[in-house]
PDB file of N, CA and C in Angstrom:
ATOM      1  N   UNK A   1     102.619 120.156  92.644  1.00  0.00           N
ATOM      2  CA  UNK A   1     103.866 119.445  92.733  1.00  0.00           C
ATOM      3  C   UNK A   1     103.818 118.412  93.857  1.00  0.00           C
ATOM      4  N   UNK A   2     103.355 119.079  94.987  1.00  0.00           N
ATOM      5  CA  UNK A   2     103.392 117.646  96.012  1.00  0.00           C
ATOM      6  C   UNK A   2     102.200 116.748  95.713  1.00  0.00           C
ATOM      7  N   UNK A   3     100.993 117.197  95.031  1.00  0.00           N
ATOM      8  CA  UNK A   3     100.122 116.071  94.835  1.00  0.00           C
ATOM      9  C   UNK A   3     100.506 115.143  93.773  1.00  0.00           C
ATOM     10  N   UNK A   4     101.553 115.632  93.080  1.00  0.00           N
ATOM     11  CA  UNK A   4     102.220 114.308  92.197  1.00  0.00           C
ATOM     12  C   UNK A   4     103.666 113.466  92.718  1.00  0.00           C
ATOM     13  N   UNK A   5     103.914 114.484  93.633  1.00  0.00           N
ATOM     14  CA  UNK A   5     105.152 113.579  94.075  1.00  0.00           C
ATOM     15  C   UNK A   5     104.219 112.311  95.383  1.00  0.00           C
ATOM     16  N   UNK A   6     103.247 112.960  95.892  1.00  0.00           N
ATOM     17  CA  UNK A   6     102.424 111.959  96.749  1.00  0.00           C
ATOM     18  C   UNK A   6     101.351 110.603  96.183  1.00  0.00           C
ATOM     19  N   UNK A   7     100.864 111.283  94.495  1.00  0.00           N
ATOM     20  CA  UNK A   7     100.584 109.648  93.865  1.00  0.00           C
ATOM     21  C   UNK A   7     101.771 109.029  93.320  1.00  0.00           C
ATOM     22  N   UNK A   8     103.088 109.333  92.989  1.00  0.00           N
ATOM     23  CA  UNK A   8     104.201 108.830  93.025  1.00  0.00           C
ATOM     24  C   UNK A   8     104.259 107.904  93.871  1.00  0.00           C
ATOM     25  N   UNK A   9     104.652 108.084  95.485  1.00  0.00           N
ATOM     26  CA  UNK A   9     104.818 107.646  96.362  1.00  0.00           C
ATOM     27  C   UNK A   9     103.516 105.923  96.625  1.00  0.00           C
ATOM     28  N   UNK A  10     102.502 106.872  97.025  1.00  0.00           N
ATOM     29  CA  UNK A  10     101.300 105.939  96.367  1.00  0.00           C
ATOM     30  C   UNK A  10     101.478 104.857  95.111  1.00  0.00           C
ATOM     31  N   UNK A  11     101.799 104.865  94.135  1.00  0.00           N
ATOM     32  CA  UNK A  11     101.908 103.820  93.215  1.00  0.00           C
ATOM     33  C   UNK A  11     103.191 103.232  93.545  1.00  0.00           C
ATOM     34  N   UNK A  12     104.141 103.802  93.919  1.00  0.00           N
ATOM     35  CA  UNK A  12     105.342 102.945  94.748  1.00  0.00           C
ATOM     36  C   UNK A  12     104.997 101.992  95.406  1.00  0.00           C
ATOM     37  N   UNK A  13     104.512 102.040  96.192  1.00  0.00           N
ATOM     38  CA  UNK A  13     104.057 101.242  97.805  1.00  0.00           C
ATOM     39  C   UNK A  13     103.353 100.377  97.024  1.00  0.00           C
ATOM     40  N   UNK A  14     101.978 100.418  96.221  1.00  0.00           N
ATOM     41  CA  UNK A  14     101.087  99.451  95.493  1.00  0.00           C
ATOM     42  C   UNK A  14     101.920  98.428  94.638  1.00  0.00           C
ATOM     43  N   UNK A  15     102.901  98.808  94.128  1.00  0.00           N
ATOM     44  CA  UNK A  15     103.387  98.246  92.895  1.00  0.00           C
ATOM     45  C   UNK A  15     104.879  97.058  93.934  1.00  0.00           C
ATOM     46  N   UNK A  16     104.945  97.793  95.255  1.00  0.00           N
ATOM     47  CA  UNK A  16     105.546  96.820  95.646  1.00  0.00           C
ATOM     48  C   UNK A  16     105.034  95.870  96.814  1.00  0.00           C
ATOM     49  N   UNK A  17     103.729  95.679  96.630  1.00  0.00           N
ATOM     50  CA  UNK A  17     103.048  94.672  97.347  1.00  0.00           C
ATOM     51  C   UNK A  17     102.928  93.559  96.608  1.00  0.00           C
ATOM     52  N   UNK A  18     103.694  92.634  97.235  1.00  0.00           N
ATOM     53  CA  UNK A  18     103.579  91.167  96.479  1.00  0.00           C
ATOM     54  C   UNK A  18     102.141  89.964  96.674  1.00  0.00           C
ATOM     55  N   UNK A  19     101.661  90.605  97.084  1.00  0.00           N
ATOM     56  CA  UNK A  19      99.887  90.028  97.191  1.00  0.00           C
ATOM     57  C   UNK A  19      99.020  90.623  97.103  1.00  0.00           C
ATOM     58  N   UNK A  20      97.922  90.683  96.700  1.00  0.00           N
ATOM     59  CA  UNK A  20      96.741  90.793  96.365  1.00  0.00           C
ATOM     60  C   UNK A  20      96.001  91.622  97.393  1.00  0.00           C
ATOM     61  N   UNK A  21      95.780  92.645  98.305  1.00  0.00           N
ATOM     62  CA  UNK A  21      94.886  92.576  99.018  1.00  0.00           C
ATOM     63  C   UNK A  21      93.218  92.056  99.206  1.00  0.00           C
ATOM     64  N   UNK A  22      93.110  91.430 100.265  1.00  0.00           N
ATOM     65  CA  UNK A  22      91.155  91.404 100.095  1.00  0.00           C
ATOM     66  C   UNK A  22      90.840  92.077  99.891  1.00  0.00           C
ATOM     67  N   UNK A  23      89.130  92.176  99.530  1.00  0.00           N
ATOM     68  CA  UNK A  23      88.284  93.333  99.346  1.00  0.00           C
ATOM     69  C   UNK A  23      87.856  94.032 100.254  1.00  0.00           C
ATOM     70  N   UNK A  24      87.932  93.850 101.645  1.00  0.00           N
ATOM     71  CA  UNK A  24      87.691  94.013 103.244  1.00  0.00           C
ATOM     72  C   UNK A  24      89.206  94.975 103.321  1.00  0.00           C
ATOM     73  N   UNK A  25      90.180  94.262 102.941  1.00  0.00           N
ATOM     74  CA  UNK A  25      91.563  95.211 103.786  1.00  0.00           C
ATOM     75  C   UNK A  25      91.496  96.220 103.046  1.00  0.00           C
ATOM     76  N   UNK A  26      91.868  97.610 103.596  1.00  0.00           N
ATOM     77  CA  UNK A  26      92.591  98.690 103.361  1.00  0.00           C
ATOM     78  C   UNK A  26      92.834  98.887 102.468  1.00  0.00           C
ATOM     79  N   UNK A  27      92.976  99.534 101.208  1.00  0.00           N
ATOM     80  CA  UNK A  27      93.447  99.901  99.868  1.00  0.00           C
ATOM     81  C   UNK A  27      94.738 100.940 100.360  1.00  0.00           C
ATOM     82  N   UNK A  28      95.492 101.414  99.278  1.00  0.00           N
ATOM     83  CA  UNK A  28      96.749 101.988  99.119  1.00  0.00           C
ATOM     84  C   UNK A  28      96.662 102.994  98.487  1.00  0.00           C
ATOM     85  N   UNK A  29      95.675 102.586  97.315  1.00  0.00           N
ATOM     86  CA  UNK A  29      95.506 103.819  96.202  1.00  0.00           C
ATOM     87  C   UNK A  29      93.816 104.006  96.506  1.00  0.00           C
ATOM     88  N   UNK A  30      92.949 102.821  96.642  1.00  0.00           N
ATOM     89  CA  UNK A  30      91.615 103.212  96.691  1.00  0.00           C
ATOM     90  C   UNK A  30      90.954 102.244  97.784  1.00  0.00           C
ATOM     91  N   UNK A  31      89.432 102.563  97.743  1.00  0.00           N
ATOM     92  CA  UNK A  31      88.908 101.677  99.079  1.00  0.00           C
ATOM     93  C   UNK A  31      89.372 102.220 100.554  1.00  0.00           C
ATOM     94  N   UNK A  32      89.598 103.606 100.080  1.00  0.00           N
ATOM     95  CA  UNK A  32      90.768 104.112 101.656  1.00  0.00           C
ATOM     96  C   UNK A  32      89.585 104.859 102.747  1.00  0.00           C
ATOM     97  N   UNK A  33      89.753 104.176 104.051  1.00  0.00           N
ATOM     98  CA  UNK A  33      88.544 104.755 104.912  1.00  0.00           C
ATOM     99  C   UNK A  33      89.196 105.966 105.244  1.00  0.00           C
ATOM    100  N   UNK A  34      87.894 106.896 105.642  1.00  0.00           N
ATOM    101  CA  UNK A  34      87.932 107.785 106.639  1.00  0.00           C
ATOM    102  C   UNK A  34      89.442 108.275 107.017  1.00  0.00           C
ATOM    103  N   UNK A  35      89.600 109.478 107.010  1.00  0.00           N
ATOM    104  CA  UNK A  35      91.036 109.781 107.570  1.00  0.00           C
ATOM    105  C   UNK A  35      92.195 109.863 106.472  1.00  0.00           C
ATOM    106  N   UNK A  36      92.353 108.852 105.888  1.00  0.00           N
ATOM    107  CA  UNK A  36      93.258 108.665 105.118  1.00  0.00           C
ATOM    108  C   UNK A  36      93.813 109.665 103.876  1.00  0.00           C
ATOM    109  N   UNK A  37      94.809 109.884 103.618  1.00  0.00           N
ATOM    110  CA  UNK A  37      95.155 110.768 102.693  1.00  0.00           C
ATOM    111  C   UNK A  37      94.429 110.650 101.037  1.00  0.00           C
ATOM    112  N   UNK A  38      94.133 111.513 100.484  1.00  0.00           N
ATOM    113  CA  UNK A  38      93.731 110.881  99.340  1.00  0.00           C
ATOM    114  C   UNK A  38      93.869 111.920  97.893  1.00  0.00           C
ATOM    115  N   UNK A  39      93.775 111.808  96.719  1.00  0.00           N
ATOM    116  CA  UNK A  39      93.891 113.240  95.915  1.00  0.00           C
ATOM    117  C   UNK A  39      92.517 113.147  94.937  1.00  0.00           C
ATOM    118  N   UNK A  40      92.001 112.141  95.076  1.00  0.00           N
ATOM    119  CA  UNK A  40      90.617 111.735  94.310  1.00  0.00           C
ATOM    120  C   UNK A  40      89.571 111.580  95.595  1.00  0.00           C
ATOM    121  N   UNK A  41      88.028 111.636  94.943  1.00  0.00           N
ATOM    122  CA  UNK A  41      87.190 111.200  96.192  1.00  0.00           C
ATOM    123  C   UNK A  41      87.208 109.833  95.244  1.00  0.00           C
ATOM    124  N   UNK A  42      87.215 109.645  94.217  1.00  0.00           N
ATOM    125  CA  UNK A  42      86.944 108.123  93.859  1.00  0.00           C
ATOM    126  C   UNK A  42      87.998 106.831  94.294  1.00  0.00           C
ATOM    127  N   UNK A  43      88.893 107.335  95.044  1.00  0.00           N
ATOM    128  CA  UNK A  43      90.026 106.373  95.950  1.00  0.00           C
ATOM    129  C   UNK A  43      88.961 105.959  97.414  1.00  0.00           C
ATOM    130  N   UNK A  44      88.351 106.959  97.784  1.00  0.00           N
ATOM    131  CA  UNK A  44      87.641 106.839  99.306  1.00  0.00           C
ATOM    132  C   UNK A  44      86.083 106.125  99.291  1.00  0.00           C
ATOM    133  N   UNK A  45      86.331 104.997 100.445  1.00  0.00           N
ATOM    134  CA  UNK A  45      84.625 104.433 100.500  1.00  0.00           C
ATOM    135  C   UNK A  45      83.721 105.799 100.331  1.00  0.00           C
ATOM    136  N   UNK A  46      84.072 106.141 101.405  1.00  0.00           N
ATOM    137  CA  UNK A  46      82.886 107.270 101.313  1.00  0.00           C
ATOM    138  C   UNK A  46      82.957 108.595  99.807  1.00  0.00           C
ATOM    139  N   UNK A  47      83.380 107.822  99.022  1.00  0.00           N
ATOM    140  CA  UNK A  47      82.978 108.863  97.525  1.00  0.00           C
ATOM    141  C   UNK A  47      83.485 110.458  98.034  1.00  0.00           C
ATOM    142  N   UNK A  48      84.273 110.635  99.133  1.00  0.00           N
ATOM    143  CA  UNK A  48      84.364 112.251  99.106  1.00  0.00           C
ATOM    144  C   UNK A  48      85.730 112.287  99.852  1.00  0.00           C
ATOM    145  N   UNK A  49      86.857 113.217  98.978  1.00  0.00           N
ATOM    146  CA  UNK A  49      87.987 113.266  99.274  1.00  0.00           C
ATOM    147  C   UNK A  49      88.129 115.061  99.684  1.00  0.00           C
ATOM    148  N   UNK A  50      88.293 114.995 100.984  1.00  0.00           N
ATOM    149  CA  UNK A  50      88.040 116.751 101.683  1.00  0.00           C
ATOM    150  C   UNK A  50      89.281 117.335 101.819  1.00  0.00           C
ATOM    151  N   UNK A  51      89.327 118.943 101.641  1.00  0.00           N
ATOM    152  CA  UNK A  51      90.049 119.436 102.650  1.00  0.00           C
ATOM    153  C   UNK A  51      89.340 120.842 103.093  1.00  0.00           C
ATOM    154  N   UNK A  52      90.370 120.988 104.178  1.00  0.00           N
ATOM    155  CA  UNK A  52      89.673 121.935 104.987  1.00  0.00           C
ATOM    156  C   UNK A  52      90.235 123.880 104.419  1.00  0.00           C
ATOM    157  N   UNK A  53      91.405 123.473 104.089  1.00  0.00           N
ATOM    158  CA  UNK A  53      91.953 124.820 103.028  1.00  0.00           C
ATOM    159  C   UNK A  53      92.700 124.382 101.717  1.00  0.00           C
ATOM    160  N   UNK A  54      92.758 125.548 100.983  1.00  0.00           N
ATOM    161  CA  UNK A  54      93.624 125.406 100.143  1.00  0.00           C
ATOM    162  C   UNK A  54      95.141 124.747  99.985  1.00  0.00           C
ATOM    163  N   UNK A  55      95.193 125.144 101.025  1.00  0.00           N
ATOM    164  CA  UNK A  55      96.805 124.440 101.545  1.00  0.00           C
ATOM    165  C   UNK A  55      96.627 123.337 102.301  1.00  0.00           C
ATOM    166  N   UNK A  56      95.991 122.373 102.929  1.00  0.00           N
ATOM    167  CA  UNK A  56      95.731 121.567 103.653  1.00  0.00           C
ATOM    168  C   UNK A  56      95.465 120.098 102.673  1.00  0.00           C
ATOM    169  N   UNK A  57      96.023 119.253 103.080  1.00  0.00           N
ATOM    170  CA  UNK A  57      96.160 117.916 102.840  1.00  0.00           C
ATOM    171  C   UNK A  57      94.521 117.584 102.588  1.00  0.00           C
ATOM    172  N   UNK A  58      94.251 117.053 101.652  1.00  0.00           N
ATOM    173  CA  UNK A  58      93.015 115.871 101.329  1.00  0.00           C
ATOM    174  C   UNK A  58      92.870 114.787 102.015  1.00  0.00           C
ATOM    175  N   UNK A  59      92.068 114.286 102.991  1.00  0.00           N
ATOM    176  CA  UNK A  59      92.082 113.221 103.506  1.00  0.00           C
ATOM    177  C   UNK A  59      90.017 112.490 103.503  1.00  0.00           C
ATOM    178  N   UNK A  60      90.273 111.181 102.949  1.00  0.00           N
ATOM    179  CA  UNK A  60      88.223 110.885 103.070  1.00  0.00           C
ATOM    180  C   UNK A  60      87.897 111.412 104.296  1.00  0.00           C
ATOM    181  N   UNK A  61      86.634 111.575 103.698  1.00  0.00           N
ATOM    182  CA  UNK A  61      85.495 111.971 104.957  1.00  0.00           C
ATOM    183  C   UNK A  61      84.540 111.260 104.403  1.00  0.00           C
ATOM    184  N   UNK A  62      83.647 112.014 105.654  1.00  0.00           N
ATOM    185  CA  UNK A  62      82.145 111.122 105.462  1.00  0.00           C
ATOM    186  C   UNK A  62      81.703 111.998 104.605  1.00  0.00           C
ATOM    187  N   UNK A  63      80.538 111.582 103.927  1.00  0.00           N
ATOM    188  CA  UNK A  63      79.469 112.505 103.175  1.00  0.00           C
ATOM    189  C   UNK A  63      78.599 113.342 104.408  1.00  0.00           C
ATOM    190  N   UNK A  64      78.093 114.755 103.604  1.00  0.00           N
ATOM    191  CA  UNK A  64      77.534 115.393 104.420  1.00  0.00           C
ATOM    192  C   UNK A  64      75.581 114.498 104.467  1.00  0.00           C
ATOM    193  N   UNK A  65      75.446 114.808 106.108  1.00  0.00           N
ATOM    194  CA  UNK A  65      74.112 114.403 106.474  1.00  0.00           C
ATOM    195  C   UNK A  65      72.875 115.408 106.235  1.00  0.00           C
ATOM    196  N   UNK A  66      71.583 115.137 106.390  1.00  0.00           N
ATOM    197  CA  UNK A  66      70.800 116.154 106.061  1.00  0.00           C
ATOM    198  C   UNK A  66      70.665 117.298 106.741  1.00  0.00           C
ATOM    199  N   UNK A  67      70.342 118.308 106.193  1.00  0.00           N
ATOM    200  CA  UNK A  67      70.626 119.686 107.046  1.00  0.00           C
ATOM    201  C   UNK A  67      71.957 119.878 107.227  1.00  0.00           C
ATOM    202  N   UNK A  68      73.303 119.077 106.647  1.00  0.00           N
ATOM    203  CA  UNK A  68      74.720 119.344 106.580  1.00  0.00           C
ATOM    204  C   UNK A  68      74.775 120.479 105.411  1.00  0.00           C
ATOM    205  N   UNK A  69      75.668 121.653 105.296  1.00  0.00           N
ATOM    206  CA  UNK A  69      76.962 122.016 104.172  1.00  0.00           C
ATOM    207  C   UNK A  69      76.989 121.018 103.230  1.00  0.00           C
ATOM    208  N   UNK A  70      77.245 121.169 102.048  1.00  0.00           N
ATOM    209  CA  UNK A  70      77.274 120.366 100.794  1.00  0.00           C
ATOM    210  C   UNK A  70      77.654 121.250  99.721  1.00  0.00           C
ATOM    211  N   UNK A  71      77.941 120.110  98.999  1.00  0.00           N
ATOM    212  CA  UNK A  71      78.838 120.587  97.655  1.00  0.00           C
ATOM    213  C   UNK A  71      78.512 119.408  96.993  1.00  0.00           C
ATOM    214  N   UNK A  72      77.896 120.387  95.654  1.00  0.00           N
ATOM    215  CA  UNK A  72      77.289 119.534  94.772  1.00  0.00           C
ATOM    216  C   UNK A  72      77.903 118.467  94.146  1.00  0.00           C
ATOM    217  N   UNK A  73      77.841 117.454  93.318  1.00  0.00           N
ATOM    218  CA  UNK A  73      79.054 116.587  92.867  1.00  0.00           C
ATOM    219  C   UNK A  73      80.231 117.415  91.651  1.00  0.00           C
ATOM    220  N   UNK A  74      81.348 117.196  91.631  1.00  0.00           N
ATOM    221  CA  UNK A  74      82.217 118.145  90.883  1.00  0.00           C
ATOM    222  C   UNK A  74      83.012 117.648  90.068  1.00  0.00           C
ATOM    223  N   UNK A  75      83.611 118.107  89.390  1.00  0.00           N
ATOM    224  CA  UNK A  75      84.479 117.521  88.185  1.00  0.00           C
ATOM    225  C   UNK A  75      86.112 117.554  88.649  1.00  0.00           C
ATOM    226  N   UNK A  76      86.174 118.403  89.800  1.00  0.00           N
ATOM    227  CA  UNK A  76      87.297 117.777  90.562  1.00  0.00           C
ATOM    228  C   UNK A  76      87.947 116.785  91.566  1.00  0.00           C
ATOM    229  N   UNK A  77      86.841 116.464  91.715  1.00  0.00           N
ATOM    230  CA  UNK A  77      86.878 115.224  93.174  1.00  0.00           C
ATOM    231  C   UNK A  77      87.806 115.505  94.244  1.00  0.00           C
ATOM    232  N   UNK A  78      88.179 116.672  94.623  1.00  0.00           N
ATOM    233  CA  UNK A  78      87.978 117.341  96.277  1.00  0.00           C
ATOM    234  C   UNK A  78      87.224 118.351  96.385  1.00  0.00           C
ATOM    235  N   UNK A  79      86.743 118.078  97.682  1.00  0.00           N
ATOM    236  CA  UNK A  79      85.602 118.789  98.016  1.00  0.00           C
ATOM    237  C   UNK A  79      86.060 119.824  99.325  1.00  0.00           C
ATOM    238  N   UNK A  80      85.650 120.952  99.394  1.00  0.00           N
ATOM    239  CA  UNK A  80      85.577 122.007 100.488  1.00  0.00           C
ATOM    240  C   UNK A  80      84.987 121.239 101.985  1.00  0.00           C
ATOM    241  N   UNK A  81      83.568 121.320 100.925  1.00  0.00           N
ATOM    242  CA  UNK A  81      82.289 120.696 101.609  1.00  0.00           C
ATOM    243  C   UNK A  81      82.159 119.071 101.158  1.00  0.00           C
ATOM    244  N   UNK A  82      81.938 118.117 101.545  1.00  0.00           N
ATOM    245  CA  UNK A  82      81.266 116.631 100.937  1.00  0.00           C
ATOM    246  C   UNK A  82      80.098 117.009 100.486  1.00  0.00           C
ATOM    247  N   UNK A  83      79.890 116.240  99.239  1.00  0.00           N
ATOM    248  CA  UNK A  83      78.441 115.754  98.917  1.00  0.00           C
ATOM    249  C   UNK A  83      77.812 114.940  99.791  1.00  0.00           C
ATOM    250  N   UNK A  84      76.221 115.321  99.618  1.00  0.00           N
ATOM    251  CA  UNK A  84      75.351 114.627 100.193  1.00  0.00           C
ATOM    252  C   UNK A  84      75.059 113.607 100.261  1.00  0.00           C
ATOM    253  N   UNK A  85      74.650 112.414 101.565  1.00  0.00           N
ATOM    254  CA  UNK A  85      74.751 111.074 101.517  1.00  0.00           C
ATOM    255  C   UNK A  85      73.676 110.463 100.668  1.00  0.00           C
ATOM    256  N   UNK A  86      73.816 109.140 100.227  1.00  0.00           N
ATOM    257  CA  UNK A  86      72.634 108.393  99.227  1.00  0.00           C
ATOM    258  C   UNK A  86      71.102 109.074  99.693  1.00  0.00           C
ATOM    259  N   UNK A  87      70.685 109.650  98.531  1.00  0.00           N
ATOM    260  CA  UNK A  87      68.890 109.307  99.093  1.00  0.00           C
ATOM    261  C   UNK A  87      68.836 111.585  99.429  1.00  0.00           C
ATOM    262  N   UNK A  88      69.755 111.869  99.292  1.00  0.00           N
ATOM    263  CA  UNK A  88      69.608 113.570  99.963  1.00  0.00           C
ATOM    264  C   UNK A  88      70.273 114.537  98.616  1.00  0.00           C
ATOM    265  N   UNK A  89      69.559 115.716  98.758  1.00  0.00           N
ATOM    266  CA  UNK A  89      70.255 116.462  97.458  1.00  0.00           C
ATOM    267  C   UNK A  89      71.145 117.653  98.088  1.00  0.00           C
ATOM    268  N   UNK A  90      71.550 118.086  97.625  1.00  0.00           N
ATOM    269  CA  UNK A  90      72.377 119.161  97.606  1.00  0.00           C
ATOM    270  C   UNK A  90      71.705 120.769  97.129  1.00  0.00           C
ATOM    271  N   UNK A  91      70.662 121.433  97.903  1.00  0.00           N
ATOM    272  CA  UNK A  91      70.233 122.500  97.566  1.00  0.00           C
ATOM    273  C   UNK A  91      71.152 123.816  97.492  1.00  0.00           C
ATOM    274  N   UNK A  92      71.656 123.932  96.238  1.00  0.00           N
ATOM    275  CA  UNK A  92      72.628 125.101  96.339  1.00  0.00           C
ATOM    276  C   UNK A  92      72.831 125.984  95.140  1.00  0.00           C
ATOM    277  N   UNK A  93      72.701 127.367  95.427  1.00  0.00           N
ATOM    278  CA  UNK A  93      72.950 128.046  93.862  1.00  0.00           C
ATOM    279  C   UNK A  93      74.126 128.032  93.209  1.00  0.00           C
ATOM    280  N   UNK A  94      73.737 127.249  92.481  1.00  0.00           N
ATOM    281  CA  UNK A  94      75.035 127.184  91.022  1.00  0.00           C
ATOM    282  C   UNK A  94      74.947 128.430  90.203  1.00  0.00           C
ATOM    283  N   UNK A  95      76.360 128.366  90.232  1.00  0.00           N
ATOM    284  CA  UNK A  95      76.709 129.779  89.269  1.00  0.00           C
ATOM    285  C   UNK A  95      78.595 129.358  88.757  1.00  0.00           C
ATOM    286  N   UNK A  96      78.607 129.817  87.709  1.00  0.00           N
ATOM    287  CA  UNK A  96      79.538 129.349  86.924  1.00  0.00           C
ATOM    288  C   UNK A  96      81.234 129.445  87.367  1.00  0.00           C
ATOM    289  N   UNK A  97      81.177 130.960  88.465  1.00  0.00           N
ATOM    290  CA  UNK A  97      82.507 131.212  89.061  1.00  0.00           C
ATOM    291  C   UNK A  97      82.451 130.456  90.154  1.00  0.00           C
ATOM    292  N   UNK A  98      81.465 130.137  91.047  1.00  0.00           N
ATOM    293  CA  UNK A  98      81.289 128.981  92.089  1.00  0.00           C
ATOM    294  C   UNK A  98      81.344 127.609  91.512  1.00  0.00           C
ATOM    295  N   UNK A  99      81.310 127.144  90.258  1.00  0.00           N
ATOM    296  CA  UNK A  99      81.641 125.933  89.621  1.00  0.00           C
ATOM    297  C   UNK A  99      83.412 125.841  89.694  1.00  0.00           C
ATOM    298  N   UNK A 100      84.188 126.874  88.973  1.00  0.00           N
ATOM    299  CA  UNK A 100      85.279 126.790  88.653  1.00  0.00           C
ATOM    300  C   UNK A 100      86.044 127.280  90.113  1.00  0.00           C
ATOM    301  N   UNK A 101      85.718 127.654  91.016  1.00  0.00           N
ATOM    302  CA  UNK A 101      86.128 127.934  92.408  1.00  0.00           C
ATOM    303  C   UNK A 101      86.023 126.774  93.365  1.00  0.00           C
ATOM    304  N   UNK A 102      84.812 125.936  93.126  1.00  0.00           N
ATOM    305  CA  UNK A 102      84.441 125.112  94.132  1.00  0.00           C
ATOM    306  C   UNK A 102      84.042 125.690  95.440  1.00  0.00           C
ATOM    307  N   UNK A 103      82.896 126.934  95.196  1.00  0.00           N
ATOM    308  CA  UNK A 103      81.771 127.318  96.487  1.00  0.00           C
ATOM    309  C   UNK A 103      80.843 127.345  96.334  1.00  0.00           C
ATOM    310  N   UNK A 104      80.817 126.514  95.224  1.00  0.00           N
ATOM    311  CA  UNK A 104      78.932 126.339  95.369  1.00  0.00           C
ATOM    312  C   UNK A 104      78.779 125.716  96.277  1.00  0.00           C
ATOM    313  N   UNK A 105      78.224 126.175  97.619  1.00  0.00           N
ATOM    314  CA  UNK A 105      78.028 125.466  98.306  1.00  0.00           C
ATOM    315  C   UNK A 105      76.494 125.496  99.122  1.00  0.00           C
ATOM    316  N   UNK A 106      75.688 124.280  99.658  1.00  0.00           N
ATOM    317  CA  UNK A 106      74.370 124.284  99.925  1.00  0.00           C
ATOM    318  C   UNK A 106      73.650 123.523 101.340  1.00  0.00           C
ATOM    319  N   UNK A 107      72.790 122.985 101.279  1.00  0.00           N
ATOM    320  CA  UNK A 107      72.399 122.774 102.429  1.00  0.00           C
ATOM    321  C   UNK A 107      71.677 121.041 102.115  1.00  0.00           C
ATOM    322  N   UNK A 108      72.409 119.952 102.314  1.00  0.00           N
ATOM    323  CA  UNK A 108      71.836 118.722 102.307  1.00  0.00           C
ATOM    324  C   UNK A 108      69.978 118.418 102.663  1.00  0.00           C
ATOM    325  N   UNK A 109      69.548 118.270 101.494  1.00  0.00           N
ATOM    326  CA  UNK A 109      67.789 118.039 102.326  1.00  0.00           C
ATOM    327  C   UNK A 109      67.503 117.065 101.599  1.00  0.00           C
ATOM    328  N   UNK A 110      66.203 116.259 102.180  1.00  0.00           N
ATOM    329  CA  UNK A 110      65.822 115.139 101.706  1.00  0.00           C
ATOM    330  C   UNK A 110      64.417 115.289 100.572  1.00  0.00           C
ATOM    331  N   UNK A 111      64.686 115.126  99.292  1.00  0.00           N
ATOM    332  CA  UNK A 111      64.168 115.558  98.330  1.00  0.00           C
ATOM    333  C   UNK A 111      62.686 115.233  98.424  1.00  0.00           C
ATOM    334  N   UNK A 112      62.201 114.275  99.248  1.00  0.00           N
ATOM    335  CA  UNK A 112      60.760 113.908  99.835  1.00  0.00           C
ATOM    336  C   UNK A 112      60.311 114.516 100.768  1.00  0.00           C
ATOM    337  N   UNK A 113      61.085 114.998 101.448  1.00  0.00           N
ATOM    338  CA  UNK A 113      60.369 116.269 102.478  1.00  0.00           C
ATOM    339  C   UNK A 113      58.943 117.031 102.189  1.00  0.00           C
ATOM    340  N   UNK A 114      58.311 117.762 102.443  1.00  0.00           N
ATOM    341  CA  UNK A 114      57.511 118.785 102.345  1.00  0.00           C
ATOM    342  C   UNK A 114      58.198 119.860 103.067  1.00  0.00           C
ATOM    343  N   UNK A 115      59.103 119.754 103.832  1.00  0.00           N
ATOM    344  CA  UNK A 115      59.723 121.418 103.995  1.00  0.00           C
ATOM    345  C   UNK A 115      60.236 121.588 103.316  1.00  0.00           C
ATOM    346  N   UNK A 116      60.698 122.939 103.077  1.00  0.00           N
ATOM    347  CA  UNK A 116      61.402 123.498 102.155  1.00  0.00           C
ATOM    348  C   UNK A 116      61.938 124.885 102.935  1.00  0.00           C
TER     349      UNK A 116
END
């Protein structure tokens, strides 16, 4: 209920901007840095829309770095954990109740490595 009364709000504000923003300024609904509230990761530069609980507000983050927590890419677009940044995978056991839960969760490594 509040994540629809909050893209409500969100398409309010957009729909009453009488100019165009640049591609540089700030987005409303998407293009939103770091911090910012969000209910999609596909609104946020950084591709990952977090929260920290169940009850806790979505706001972008960064993607996780190597040797970070990760969460594989998902069909919900918030994340517990962020996915891993360009170029790094997400080593984590998938299993079908950790799909529909969102804990699959793993350890960012760089797929060229020799460690393992």
């Amino acid at each position: 209920m509040a994540s629809a009364l909050l893209l409500l709000l969100l398409l309010s504000l957009a729909s009453a901007s009488p100019t165009r923003p640049h591609p540089h300024q700030l987005g409303l609904i998407f293009n939103l840095n770091n911090g910012n509230l969000c209910l999609q990761s596909a609104q946020c530069k950084s591709s990952c829309c977090h929260r920290t609980g169940s009850l806790s507000l979505a706001r972008c983050a960064y993607r996780a770095a190597e040797n970070q927590e990760c969460s594989p890419k998902s069909i919900y677009g918030v994340y517990y954990k962020c996915p891993c940044e360009n170029g790094l995978t997400c080593k984590a056991n998938k299993t079908i109740a950790g799909s529909i839960t969102n804990t699959n969760y793993g350890i960012c490594q760089d797929p060229g490595s020799s460690s393992k």
